[in-house]
PDB file of N, CA and C in Angstrom:
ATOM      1  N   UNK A   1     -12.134  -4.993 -11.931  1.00  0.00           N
ATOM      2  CA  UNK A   1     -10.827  -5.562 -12.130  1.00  0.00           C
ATOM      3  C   UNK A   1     -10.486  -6.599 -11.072  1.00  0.00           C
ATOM      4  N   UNK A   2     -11.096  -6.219  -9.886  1.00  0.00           N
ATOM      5  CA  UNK A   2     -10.689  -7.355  -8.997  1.00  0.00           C
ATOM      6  C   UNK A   2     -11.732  -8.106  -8.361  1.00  0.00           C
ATOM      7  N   UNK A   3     -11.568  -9.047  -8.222  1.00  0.00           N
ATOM      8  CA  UNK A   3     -12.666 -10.566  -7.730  1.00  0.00           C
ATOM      9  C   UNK A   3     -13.262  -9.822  -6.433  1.00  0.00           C
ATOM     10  N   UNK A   4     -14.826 -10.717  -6.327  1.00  0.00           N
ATOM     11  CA  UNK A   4     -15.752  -9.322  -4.716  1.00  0.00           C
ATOM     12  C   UNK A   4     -15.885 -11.130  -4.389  1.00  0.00           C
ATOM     13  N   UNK A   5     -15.484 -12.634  -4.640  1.00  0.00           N
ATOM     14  CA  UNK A   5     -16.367 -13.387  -4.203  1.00  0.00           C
ATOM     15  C   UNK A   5     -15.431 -13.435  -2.852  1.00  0.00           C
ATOM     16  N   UNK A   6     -16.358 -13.931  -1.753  1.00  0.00           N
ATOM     17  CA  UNK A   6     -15.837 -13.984  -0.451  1.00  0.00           C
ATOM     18  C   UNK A   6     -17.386 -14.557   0.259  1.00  0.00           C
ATOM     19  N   UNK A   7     -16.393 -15.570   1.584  1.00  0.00           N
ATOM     20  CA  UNK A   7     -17.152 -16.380   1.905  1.00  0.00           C
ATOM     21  C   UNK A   7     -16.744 -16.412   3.254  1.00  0.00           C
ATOM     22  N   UNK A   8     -17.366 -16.728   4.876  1.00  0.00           N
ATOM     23  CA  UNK A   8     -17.161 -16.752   5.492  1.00  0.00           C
ATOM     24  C   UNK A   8     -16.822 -18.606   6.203  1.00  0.00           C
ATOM     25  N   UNK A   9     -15.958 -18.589   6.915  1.00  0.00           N
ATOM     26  CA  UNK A   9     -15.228 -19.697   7.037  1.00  0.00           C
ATOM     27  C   UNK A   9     -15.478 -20.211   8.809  1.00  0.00           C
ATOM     28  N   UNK A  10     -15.459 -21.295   9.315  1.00  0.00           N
ATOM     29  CA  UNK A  10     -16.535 -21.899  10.202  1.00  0.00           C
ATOM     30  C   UNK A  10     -14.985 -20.567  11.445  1.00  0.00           C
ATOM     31  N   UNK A  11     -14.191 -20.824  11.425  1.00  0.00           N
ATOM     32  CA  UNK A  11     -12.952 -20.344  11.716  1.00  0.00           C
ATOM     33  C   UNK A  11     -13.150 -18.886  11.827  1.00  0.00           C
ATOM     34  N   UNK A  12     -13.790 -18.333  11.410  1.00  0.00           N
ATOM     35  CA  UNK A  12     -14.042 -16.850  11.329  1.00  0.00           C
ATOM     36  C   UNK A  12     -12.922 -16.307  10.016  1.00  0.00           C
ATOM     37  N   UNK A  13     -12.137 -17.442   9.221  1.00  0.00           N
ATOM     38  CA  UNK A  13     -11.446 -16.888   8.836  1.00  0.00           C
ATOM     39  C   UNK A  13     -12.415 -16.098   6.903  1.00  0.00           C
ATOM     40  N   UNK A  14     -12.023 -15.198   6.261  1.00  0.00           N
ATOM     41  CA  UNK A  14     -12.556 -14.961   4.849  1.00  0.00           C
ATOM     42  C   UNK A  14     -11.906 -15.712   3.970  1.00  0.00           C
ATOM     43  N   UNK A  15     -12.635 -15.748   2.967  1.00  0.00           N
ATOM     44  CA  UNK A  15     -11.673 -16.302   1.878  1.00  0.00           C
ATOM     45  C   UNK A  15     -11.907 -15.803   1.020  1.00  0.00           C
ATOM     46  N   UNK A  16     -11.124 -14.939  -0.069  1.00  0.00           N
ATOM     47  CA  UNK A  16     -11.431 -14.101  -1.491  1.00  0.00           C
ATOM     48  C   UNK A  16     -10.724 -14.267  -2.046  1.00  0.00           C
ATOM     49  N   UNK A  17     -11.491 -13.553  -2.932  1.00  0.00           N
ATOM     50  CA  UNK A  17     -10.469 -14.071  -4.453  1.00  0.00           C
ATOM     51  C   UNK A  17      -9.495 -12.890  -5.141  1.00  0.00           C
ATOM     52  N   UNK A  18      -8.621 -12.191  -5.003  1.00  0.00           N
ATOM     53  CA  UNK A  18      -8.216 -10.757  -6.079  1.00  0.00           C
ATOM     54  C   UNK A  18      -7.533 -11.132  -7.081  1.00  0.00           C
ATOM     55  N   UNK A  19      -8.290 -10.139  -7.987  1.00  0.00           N
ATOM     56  CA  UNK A  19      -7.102 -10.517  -9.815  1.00  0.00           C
ATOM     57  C   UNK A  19      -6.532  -9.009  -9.706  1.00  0.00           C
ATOM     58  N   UNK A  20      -5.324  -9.509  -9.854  1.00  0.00           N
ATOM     59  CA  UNK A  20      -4.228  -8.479 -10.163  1.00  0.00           C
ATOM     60  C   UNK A  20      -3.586  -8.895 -11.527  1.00  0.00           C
ATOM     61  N   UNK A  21      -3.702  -8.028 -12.396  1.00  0.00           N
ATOM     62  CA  UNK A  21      -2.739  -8.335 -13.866  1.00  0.00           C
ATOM     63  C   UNK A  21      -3.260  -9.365 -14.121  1.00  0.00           C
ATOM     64  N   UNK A  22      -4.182  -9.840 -14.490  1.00  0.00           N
ATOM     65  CA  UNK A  22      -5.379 -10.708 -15.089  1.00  0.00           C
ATOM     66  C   UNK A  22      -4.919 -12.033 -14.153  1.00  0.00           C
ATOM     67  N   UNK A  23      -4.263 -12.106 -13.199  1.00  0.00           N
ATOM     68  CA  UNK A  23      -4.220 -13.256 -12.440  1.00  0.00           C
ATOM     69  C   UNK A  23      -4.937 -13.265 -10.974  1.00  0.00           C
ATOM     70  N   UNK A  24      -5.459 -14.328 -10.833  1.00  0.00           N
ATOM     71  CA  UNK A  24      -6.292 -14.327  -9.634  1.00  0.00           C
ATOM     72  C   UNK A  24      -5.131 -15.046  -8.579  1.00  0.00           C
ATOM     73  N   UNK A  25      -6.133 -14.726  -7.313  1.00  0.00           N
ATOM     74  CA  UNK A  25      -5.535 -15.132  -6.083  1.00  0.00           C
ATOM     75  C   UNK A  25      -6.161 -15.403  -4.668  1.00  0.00           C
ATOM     76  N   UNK A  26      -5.713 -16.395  -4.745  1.00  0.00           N
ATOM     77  CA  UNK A  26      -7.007 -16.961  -3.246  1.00  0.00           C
ATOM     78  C   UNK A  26      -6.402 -16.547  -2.211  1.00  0.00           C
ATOM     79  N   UNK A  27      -6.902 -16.292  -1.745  1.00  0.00           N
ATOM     80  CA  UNK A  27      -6.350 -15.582   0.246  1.00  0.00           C
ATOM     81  C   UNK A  27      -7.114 -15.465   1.427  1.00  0.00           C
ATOM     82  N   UNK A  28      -7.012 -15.971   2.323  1.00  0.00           N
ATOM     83  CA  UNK A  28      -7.504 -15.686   2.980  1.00  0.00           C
ATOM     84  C   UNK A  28      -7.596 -15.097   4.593  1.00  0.00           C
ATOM     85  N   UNK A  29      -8.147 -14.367   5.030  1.00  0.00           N
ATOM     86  CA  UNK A  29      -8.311 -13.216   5.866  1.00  0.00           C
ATOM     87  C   UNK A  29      -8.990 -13.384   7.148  1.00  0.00           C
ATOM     88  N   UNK A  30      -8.537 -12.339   7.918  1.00  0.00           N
ATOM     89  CA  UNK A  30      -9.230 -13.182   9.566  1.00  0.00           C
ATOM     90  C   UNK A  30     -10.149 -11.991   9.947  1.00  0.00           C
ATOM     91  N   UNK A  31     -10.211 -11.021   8.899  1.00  0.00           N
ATOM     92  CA  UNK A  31     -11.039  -9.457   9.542  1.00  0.00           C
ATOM     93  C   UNK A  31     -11.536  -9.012   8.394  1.00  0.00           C
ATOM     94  N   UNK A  32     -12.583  -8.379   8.222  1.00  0.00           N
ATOM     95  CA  UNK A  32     -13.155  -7.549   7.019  1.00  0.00           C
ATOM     96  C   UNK A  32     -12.036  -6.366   6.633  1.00  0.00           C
ATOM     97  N   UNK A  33     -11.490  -5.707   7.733  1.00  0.00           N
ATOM     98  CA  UNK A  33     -10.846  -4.793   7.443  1.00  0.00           C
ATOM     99  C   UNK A  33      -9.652  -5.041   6.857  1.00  0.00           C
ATOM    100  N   UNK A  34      -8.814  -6.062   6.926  1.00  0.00           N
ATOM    101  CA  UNK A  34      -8.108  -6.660   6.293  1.00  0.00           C
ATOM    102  C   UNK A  34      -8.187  -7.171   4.996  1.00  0.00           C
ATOM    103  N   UNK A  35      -9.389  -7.474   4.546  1.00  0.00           N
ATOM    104  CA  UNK A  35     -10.140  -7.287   3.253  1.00  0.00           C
ATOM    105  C   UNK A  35     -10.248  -6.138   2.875  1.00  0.00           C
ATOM    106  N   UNK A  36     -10.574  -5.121   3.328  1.00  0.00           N
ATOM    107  CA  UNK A  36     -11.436  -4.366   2.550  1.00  0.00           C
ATOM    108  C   UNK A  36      -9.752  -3.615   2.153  1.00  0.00           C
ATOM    109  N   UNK A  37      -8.481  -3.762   3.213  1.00  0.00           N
ATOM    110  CA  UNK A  37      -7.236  -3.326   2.935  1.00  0.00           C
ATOM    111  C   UNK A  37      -6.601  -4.180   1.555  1.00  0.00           C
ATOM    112  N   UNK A  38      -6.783  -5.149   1.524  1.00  0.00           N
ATOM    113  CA  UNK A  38      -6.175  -5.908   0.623  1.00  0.00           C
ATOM    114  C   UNK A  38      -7.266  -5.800  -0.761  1.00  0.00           C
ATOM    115  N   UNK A  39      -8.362  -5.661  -1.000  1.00  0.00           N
ATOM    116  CA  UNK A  39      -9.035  -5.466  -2.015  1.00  0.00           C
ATOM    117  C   UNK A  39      -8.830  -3.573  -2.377  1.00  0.00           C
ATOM    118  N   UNK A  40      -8.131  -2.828  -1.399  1.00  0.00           N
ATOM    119  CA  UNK A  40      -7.967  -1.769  -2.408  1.00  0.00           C
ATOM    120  C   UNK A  40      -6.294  -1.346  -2.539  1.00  0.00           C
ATOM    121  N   UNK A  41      -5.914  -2.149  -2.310  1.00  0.00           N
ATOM    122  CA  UNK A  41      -4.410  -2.462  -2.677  1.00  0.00           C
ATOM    123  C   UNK A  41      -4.716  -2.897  -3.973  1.00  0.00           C
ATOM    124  N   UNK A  42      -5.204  -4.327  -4.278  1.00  0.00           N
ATOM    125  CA  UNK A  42      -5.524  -5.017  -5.490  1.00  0.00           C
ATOM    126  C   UNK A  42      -5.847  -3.925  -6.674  1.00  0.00           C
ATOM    127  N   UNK A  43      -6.721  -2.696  -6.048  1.00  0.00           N
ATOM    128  CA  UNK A  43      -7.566  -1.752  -6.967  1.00  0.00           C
ATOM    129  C   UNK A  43      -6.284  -1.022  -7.327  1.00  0.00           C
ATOM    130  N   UNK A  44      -5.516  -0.293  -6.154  1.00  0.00           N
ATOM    131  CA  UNK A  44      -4.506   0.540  -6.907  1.00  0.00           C
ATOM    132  C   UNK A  44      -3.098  -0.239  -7.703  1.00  0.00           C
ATOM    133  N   UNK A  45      -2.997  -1.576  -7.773  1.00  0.00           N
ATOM    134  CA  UNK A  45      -2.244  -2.428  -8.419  1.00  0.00           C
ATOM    135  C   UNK A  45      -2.640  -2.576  -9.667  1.00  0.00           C
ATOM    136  N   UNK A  46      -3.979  -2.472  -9.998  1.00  0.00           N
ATOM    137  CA  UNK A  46      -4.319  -2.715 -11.623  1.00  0.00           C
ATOM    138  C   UNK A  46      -4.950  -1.458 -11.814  1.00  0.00           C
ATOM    139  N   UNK A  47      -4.979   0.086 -11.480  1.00  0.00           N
ATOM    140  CA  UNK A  47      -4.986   1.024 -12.040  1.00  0.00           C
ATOM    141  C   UNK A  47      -3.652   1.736 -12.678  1.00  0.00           C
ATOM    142  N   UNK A  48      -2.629   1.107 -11.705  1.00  0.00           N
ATOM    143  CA  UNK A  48      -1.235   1.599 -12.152  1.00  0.00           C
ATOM    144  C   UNK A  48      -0.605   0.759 -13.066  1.00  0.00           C
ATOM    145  N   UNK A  49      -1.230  -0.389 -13.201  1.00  0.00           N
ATOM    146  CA  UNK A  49      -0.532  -1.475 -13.817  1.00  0.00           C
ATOM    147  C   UNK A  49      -1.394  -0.706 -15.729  1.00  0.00           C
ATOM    148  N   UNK A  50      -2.913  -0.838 -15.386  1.00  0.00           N
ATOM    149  CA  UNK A  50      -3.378  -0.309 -16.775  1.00  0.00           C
ATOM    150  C   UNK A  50      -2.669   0.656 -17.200  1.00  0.00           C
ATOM    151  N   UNK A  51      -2.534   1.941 -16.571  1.00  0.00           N
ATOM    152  CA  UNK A  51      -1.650   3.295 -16.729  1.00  0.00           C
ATOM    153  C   UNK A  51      -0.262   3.064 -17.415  1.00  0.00           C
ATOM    154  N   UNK A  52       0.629   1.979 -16.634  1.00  0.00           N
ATOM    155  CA  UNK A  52       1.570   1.886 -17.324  1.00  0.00           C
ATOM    156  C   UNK A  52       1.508   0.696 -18.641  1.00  0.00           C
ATOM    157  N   UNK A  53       0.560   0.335 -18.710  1.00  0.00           N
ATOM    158  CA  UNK A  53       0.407  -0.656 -19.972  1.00  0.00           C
ATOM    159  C   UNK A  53       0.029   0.640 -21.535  1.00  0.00           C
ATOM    160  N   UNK A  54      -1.030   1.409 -20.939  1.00  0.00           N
ATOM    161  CA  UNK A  54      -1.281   2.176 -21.721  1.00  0.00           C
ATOM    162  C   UNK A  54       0.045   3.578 -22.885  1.00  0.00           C
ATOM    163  N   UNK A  55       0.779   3.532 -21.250  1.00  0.00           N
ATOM    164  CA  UNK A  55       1.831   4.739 -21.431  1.00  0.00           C
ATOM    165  C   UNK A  55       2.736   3.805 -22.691  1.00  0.00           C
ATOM    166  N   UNK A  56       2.532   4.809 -23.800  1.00  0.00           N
ATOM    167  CA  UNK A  56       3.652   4.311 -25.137  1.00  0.00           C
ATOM    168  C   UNK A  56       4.865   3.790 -24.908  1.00  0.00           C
ATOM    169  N   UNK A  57       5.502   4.255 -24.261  1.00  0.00           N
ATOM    170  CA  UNK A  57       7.006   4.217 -24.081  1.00  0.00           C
ATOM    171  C   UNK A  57       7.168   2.434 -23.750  1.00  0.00           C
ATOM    172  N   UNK A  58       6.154   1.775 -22.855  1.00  0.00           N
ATOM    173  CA  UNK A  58       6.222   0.644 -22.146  1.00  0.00           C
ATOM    174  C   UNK A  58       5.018  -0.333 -22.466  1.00  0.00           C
ATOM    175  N   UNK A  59       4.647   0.509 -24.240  1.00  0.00           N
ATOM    176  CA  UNK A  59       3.450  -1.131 -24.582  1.00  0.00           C
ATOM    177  C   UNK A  59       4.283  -2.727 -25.251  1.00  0.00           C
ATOM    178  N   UNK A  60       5.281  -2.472 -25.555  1.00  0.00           N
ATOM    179  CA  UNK A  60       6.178  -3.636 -25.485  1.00  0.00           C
ATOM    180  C   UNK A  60       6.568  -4.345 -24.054  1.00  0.00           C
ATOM    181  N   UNK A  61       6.745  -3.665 -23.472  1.00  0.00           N
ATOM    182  CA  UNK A  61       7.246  -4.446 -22.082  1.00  0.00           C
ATOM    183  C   UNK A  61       6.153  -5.818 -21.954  1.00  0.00           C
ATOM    184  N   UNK A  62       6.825  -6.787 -21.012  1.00  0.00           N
ATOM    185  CA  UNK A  62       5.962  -8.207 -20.575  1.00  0.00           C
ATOM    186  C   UNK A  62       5.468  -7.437 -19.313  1.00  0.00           C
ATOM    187  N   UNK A  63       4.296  -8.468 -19.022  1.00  0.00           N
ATOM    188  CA  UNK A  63       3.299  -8.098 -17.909  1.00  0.00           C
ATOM    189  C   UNK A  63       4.349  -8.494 -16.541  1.00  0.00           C
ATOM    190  N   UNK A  64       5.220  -9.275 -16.465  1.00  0.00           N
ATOM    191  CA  UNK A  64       6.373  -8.754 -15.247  1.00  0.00           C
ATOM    192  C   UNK A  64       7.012  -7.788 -15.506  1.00  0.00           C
ATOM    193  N   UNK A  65       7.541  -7.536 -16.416  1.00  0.00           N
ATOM    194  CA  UNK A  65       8.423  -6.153 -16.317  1.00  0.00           C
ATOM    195  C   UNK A  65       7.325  -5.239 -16.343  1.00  0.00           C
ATOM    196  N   UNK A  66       6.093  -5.382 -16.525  1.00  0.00           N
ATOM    197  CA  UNK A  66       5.281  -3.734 -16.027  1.00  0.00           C
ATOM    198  C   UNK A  66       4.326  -4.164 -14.522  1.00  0.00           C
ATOM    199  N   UNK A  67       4.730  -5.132 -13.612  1.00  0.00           N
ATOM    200  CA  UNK A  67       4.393  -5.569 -12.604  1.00  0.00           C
ATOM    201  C   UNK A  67       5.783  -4.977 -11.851  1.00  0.00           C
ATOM    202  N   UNK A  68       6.716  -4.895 -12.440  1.00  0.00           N
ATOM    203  CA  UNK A  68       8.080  -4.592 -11.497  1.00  0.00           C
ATOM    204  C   UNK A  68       8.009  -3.365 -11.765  1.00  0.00           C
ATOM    205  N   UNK A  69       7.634  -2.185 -12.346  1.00  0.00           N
ATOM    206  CA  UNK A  69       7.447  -1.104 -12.640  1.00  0.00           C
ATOM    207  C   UNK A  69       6.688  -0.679 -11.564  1.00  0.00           C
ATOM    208  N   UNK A  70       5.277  -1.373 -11.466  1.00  0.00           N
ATOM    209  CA  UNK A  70       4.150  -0.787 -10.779  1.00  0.00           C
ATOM    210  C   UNK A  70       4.709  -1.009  -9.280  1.00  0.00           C
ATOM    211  N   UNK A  71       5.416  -1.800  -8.943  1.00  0.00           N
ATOM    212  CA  UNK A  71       6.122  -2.433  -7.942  1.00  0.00           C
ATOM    213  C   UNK A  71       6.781  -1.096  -7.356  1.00  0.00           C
ATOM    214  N   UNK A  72       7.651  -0.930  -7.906  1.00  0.00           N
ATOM    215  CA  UNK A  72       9.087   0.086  -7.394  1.00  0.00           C
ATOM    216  C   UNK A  72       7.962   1.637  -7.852  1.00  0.00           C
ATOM    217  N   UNK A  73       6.965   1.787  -8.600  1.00  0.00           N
ATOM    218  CA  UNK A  73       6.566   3.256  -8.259  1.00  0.00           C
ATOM    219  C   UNK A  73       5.858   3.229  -6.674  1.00  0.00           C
ATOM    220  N   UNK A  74       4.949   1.870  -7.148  1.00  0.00           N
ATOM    221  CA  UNK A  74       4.645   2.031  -5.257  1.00  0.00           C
ATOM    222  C   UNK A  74       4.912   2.160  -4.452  1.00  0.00           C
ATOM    223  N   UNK A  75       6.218   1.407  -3.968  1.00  0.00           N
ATOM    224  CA  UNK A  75       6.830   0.953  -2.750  1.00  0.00           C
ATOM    225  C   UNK A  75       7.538   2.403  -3.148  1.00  0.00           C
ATOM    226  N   UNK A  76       8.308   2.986  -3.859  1.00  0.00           N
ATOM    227  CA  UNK A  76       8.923   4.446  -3.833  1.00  0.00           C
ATOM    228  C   UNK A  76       8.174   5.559  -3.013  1.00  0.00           C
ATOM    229  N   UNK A  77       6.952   5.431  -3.146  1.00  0.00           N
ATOM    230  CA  UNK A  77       5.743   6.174  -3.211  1.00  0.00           C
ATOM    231  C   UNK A  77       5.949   6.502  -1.181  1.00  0.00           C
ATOM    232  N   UNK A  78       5.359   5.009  -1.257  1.00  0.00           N
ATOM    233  CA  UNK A  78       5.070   4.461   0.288  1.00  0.00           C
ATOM    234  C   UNK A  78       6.423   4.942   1.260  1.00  0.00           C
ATOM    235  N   UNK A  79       7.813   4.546   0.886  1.00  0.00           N
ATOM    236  CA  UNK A  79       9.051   5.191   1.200  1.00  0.00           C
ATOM    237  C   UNK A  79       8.789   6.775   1.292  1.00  0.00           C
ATOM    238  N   UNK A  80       8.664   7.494   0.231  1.00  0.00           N
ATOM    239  CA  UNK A  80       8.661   8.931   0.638  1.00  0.00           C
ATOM    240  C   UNK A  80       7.922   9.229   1.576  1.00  0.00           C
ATOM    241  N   UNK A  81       6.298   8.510   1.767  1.00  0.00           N
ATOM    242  CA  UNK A  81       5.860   8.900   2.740  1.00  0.00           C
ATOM    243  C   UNK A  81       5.878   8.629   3.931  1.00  0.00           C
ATOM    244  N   UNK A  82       6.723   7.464   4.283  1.00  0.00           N
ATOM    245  CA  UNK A  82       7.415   7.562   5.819  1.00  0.00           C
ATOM    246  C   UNK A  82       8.287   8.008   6.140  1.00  0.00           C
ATOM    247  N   UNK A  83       9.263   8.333   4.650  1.00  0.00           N
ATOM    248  CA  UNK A  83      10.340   9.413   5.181  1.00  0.00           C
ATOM    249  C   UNK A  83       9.404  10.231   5.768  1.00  0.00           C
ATOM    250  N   UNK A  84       8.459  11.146   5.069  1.00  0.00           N
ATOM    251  CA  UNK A  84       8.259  12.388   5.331  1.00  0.00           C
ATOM    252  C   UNK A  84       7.346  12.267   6.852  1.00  0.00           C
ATOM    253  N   UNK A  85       6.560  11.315   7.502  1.00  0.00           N
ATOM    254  CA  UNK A  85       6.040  10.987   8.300  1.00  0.00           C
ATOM    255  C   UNK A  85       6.860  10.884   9.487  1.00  0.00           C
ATOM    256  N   UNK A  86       8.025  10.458   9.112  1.00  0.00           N
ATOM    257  CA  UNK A  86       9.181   9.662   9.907  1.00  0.00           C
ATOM    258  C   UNK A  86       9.804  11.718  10.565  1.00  0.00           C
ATOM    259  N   UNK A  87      10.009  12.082   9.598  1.00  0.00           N
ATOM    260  CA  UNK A  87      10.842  13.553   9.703  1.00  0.00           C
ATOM    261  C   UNK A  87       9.579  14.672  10.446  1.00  0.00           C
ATOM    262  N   UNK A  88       8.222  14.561  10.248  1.00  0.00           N
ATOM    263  CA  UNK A  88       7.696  15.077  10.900  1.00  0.00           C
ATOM    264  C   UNK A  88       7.607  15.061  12.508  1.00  0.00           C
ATOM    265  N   UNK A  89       7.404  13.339  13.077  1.00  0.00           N
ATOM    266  CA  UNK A  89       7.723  13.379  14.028  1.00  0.00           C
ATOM    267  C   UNK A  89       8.936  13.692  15.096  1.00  0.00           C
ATOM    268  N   UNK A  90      10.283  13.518  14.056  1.00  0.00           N
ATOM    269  CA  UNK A  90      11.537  13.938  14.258  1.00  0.00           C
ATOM    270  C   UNK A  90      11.091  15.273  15.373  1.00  0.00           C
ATOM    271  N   UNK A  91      10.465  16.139  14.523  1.00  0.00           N
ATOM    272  CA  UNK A  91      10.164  17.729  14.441  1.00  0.00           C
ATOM    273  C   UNK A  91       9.649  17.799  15.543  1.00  0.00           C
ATOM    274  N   UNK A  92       8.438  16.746  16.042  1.00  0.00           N
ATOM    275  CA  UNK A  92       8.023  17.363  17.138  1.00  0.00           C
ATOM    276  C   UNK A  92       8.619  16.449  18.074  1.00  0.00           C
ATOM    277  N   UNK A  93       9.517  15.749  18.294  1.00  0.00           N
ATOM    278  CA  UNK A  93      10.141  15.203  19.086  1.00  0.00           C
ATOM    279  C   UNK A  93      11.178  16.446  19.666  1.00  0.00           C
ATOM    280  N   UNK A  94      11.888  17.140  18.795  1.00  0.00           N
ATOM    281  CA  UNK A  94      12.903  18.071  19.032  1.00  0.00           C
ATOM    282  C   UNK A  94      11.584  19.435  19.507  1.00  0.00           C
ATOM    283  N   UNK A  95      11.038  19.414  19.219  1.00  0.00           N
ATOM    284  CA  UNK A  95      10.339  20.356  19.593  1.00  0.00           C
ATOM    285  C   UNK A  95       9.602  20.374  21.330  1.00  0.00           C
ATOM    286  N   UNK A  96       9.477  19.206  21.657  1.00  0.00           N
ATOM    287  CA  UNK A  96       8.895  18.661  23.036  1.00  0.00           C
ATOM    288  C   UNK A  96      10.539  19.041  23.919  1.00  0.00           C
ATOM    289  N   UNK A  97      11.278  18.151  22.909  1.00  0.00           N
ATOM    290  CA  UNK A  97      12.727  18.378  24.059  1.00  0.00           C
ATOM    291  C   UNK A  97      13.003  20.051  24.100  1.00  0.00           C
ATOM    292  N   UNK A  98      12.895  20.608  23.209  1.00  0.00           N
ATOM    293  CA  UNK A  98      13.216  22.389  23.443  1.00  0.00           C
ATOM    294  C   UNK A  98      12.555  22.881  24.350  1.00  0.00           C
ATOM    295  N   UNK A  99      10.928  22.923  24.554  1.00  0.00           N
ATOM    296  CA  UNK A  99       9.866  23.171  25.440  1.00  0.00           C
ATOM    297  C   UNK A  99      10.620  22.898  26.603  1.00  0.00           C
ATOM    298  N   UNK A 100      10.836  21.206  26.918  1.00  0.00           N
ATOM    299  CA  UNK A 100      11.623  20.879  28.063  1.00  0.00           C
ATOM    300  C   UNK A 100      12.893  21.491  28.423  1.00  0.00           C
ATOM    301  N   UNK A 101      13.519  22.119  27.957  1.00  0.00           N
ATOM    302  CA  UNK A 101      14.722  22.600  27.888  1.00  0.00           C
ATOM    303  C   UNK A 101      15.056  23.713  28.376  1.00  0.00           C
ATOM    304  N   UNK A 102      13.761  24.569  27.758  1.00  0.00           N
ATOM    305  CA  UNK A 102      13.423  25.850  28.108  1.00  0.00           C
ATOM    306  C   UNK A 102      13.123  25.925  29.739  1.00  0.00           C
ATOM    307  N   UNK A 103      11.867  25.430  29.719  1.00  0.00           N
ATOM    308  CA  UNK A 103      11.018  24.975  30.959  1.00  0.00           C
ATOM    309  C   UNK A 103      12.318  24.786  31.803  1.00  0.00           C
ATOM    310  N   UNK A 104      13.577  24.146  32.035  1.00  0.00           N
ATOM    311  CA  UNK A 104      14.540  23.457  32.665  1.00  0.00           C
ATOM    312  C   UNK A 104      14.911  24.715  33.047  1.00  0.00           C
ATOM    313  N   UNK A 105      15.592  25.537  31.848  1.00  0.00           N
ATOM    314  CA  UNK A 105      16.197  26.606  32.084  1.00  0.00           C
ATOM    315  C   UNK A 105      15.708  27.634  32.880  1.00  0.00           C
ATOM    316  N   UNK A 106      14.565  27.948  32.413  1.00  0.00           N
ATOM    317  CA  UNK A 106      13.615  28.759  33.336  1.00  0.00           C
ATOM    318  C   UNK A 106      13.697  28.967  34.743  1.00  0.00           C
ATOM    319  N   UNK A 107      13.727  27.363  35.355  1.00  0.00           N
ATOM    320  CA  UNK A 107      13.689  27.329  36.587  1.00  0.00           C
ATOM    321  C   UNK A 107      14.401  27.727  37.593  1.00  0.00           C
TER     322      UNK A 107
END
């Protein structure tokens, strides 16, 4: 589903190609890893995008309105998990200050 051509640039910079929703896109990149991040972004953009093309309810929809779909499940997605990332550390933040607290009291 998504473009592998890539070429190295005198600059060190990459240059590739990704198709998302049958559209391609030139970009280019200063690290492999930054590639290899952005080519599986591309991957989970047109597995969710097929999924919701497939799902009945939304085979009428236009390929933006099921690009704004795939959009807001992601970014929803990504949100919960820094809430929940965000609230974990909360946890052990309050948890270091109690230790300290204790420890204080102790003394």
């Amino acid at each position: 589903m998504y473009g592998i051509n890539s070429k190295l640039v005198m600059n060190k910079e990459i240059s590739i190609k990704l198709k998302i929703a049958e559209h391609q896109f030139p970009l280019k990149v200063k690290e492999e890893r930054e590639e290899e991040i952005l080519r599986k972004a591309a991957k989970l953009l047109n597995d969710r995008f097929e999924f919701w093309q497939k799902e009945g309810k939304h085979q009428n929809f236009s390929k933006d309105k099921l690009m704004t779909v795939v959009a807001l499940e992601v970014v929803t997605k990504l949100l919960e998990k820094n809430r929940i990332e965000s609230k974990d550390i909360i946890e052990e933040k309050l948890e270091e200050i109690r230790i300290l607290l204790e420890d204080g009291i102790m003394k």
